[in-house]
C-alpha atoms as a PDB file:
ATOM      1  CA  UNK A   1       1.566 121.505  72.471  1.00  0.00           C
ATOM      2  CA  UNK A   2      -1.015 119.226  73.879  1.00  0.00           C
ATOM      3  CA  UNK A   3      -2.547 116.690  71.604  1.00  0.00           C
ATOM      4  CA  UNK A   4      -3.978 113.854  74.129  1.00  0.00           C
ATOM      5  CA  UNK A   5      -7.014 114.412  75.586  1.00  0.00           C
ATOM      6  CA  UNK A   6      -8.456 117.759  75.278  1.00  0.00           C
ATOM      7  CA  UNK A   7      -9.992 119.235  77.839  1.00  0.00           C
ATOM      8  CA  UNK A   8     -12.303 120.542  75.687  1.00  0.00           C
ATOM      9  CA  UNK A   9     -13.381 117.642  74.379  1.00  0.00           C
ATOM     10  CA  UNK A  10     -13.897 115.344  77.809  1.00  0.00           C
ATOM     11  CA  UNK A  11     -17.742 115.698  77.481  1.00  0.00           C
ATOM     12  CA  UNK A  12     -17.688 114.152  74.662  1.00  0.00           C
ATOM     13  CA  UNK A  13     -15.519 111.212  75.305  1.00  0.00           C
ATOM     14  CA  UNK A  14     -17.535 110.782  78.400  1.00  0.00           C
ATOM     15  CA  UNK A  15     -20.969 110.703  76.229  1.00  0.00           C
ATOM     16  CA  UNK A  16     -19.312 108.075  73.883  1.00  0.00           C
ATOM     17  CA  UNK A  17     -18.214 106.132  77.058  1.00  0.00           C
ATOM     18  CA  UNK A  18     -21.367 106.295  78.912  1.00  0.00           C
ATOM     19  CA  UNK A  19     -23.403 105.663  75.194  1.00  0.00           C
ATOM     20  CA  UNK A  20     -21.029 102.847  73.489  1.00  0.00           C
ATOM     21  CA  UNK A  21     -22.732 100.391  71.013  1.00  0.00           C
ATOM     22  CA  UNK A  22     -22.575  96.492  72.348  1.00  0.00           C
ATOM     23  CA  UNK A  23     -19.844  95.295  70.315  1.00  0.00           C
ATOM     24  CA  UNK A  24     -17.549  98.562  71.755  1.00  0.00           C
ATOM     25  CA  UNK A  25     -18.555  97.019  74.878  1.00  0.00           C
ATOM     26  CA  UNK A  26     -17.613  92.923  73.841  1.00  0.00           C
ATOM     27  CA  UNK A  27     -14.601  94.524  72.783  1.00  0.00           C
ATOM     28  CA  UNK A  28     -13.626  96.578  75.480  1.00  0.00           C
ATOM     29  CA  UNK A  29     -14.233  93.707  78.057  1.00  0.00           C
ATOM     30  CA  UNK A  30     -11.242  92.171  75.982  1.00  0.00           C
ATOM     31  CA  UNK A  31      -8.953  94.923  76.066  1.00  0.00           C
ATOM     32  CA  UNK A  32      -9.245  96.868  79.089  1.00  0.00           C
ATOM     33  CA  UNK A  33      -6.886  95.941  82.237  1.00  0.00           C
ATOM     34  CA  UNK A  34      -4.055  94.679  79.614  1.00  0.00           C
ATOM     35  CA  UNK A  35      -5.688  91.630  78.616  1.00  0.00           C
ATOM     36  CA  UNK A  36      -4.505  91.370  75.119  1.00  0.00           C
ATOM     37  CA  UNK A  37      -1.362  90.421  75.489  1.00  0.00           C
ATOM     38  CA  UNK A  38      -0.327  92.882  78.160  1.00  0.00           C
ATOM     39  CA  UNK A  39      -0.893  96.019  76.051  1.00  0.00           C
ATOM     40  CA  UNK A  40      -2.821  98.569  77.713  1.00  0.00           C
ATOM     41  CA  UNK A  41      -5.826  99.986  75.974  1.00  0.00           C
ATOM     42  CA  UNK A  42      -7.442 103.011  76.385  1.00  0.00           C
ATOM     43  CA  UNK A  43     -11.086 103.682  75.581  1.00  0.00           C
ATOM     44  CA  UNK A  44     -12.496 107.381  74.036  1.00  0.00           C
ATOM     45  CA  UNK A  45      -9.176 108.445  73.627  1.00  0.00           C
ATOM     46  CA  UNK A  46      -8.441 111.975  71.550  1.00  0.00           C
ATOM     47  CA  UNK A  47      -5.670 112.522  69.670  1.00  0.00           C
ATOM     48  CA  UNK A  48      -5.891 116.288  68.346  1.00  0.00           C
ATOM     49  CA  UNK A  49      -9.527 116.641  67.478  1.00  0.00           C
ATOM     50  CA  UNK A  50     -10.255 113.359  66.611  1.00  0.00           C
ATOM     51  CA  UNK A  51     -11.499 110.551  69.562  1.00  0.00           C
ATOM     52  CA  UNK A  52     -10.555 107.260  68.812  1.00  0.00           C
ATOM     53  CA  UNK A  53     -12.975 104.058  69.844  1.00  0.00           C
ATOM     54  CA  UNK A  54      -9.517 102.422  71.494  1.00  0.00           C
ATOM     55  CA  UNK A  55      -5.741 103.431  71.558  1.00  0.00           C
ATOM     56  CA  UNK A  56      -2.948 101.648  72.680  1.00  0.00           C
ATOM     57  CA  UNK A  57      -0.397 104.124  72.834  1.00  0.00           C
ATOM     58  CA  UNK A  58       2.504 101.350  73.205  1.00  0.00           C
ATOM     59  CA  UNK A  59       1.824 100.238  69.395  1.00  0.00           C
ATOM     60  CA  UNK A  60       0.348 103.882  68.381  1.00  0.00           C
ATOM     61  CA  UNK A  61      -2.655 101.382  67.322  1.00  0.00           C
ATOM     62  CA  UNK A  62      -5.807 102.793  66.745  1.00  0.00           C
ATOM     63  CA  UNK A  63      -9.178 100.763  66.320  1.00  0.00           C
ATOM     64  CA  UNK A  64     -12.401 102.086  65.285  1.00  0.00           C
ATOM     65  CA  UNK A  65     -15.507 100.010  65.539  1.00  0.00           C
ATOM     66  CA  UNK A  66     -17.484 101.137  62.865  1.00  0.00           C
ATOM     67  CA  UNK A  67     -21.086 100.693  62.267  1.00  0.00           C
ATOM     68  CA  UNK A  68     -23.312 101.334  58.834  1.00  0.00           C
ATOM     69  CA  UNK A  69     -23.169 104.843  58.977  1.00  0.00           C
ATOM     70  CA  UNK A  70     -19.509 104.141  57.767  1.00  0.00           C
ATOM     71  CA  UNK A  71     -21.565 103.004  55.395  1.00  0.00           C
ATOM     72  CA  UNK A  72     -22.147 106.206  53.584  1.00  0.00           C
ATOM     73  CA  UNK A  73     -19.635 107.909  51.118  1.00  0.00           C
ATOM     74  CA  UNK A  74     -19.449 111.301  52.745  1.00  0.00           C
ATOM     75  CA  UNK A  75     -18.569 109.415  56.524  1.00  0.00           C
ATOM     76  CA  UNK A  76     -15.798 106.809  54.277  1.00  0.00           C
ATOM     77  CA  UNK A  77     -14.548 109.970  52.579  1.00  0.00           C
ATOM     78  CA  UNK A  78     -14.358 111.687  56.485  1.00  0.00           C
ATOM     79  CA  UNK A  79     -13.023 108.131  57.573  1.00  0.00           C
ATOM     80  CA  UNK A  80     -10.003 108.197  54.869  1.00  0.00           C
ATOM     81  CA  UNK A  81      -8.857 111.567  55.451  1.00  0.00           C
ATOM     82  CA  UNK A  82      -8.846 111.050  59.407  1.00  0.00           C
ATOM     83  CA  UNK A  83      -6.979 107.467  58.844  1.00  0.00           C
ATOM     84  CA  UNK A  84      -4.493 109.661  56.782  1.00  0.00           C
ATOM     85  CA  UNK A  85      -4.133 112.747  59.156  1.00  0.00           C
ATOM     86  CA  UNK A  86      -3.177 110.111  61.912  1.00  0.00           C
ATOM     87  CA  UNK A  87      -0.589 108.075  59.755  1.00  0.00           C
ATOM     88  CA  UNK A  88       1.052 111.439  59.614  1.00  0.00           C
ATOM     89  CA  UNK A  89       1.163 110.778  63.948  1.00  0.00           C
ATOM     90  CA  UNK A  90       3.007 107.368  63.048  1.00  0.00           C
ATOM     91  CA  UNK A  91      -0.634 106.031  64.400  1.00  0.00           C
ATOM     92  CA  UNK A  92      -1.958 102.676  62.610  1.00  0.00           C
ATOM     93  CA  UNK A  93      -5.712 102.768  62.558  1.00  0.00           C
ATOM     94  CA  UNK A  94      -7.619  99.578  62.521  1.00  0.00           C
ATOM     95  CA  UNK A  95     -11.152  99.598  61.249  1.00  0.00           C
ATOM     96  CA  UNK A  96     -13.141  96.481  62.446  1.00  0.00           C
ATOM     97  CA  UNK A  97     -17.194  96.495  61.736  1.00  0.00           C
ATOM     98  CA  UNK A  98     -19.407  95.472  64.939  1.00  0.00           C
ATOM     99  CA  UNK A  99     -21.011  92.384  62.755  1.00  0.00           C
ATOM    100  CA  UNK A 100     -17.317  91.055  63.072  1.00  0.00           C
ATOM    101  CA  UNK A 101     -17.117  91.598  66.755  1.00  0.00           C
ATOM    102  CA  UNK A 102     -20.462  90.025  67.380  1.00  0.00           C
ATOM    103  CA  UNK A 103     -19.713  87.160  65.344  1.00  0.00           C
ATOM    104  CA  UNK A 104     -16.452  86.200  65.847  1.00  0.00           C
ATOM    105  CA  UNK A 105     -14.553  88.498  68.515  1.00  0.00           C
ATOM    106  CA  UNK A 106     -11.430  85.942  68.711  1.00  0.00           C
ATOM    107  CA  UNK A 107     -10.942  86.995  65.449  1.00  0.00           C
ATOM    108  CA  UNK A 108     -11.073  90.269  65.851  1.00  0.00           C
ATOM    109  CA  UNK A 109      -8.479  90.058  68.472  1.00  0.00           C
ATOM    110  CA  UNK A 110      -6.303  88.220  66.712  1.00  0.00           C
ATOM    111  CA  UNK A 111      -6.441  90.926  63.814  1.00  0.00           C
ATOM    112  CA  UNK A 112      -5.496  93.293  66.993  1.00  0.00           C
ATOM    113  CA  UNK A 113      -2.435  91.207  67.588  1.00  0.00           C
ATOM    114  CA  UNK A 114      -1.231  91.103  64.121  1.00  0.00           C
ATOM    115  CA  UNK A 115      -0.822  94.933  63.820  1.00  0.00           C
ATOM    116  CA  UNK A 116       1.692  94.817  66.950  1.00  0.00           C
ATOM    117  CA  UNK A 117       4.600  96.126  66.216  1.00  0.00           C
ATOM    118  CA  UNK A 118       6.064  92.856  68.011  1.00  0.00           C
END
């Protein structure tokens, strides 16, 4: 059974590609082409139904960039049980805000690089 990348859902990862919020895009431009260490990212990437911000499928690391809308307790609620529902995948999610990206991305990465599995 298929669980990467739906086909069905390749409009939407497209949208969120072609739509991402600027600190998805500081981010990216430090993860994509195996910057970080040599670990290959990947950006909009579904597991199942769910589409994950980045996914390094090496370390079965997630990271989710999360703005205030995570914010709300319905969407932390719908956060927790999809964190949960991918632990069950072996998958470690990361949830970084984008006020910690925009102020201090070396930081961020360095969070990154303390949840490889070395």
């Amino acid at each position: 059974m298929k669980l990467n990348n739906l086909n069905v859902l390749k409009p939407i990862r497209q949208q969120l590609r072609n739509e991402s919020t600027f600190a998805e895009e500081a981010l990216w431009f430090r993860l994509r082409r195996s910057q970080l260490d040599g670990r290959k990212f990947r950006r909009q990437h579904s597991i199942g139904y769910f589409i994950l911000d980045f996914y390094c499928p090496a370390e079965r690391l997630a990271i989710e960039v999360d703005g205030f809308i995570h914010d709300a307790p319905e969407n932390q609620a719908n956060d927790q049980e999809r964190d949960r529902a991918l632990a069950t995948l072996d998958i470690t999610v990361l949830r970084v805000r984008n006020e910690e990206i925009a102020e201090n991305v070396f930081e961020v990465l360095e969070r990154i690089r303390n949840c490889f599995r070395k």
